[in-house]
Protein backbone atom coordinates (compact mmCIF):
# COMPACT_ATOMS: atom_id res chain seq x y z
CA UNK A 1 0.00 0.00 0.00
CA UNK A 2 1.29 3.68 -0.95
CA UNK A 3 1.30 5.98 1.97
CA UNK A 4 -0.79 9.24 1.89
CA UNK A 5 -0.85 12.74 3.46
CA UNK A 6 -3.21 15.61 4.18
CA UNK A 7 -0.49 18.53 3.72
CA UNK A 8 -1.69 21.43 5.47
CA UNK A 9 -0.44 24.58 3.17
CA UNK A 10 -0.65 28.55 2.27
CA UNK A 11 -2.72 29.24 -0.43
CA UNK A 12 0.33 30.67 -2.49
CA UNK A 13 2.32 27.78 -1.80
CA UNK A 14 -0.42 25.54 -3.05
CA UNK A 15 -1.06 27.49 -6.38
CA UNK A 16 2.25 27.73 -7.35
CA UNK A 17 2.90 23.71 -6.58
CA UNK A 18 -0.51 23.11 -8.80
CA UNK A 19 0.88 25.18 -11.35
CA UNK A 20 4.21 24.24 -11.95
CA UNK A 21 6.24 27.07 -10.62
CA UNK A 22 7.53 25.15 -7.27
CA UNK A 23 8.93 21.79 -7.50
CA UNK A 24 9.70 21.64 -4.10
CA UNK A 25 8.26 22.16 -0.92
CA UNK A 26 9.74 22.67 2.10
CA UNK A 27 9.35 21.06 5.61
CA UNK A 28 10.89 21.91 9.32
CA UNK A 29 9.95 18.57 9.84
CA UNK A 30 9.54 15.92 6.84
CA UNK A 31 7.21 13.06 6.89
CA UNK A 32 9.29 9.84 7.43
CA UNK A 33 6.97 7.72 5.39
CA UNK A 34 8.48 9.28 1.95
CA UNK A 35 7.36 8.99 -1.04
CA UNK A 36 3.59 9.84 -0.53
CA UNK A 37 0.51 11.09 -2.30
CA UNK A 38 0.05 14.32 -0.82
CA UNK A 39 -3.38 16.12 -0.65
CA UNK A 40 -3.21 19.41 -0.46
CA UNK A 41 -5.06 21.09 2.56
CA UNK A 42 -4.78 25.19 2.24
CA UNK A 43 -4.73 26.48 5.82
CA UNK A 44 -8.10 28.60 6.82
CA UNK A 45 -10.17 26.88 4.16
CA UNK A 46 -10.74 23.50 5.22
CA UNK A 47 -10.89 22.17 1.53
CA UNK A 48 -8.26 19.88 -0.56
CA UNK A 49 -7.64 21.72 -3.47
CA UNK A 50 -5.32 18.91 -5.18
CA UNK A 51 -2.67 16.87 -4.73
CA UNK A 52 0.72 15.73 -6.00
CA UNK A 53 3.57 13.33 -5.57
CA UNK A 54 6.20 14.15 -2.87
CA UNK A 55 9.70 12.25 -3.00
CA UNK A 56 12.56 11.91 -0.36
CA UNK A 57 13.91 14.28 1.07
CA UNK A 58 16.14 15.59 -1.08
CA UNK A 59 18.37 18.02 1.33
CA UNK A 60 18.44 20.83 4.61
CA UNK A 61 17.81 24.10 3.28
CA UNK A 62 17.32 27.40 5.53
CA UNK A 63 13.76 27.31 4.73
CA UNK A 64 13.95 23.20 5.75
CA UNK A 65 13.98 20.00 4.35
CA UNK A 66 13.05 20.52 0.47
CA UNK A 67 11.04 17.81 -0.47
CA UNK A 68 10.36 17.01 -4.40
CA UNK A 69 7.08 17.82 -5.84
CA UNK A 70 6.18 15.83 -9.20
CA UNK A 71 2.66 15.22 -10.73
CA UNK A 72 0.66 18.01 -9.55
CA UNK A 73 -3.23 17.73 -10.00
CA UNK A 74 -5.75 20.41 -9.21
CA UNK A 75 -9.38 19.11 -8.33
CA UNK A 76 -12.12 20.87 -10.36
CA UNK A 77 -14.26 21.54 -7.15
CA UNK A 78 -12.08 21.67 -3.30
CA UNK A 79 -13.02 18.68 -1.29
CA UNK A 80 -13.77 18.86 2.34
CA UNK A 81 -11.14 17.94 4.34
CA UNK A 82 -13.79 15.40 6.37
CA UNK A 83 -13.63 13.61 3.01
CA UNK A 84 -10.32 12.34 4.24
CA UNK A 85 -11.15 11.26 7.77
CA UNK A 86 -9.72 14.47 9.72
CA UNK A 87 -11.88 16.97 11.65
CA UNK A 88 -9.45 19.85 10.74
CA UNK A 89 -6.60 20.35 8.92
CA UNK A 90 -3.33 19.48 10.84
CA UNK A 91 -0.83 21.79 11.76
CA UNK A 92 2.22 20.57 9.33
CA UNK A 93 0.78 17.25 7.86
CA UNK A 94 -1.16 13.74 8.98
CA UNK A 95 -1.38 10.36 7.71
CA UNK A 96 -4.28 9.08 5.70
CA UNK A 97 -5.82 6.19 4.28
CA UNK A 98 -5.63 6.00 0.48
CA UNK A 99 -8.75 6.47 -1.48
């Protein structure tokens, strides 16, 4: 089974991942279960917007651990973030059951 994430995130941060500006994203504190489908949960909304691929840890940057972003998907309409089994969206990132 592939692991999965709800990835809370700024709304900038999100578009620019969704439309191909950022390749990375950057953690304090990276999952450890790497590589993961991550949904993308923009803080203050609580909707998934998309989601995308994140890789390994790639390496320790001032801004943190830049992970690699690849296959970016926006959803036509945001999807509750009670779709995926959380009450709220978490402070950095959680777990979740695929599908």
């Amino acid at each position: 089974m592939s692991e999965a994430i709800v990835l809370a995130i700024s709304a900038e941060n999100a578009e620019a991942i969704l439309s191909g500006e950022r390749d990375r994203d950057h953690r304090r504190f990276p999952p450890k279960k790497l590589p993961a489908r991550a949904y993308l949960a923009v803080v203050g909304t609580g909707s998934v917007i998309g989601e995308c691929h994140l890789g390994e840890p790639e390496r320790n940057t001032a801004k943190g651990w830049a992970l690699p972003v690849t296959k970016p998907r926006r959803y036509r309409t945001p999807r509750p973030v009670t779709d995926y089994g959380l009450a709220r969206i978490p402070r950095s990132f959680r777990y979740v059951e695929e599908g």
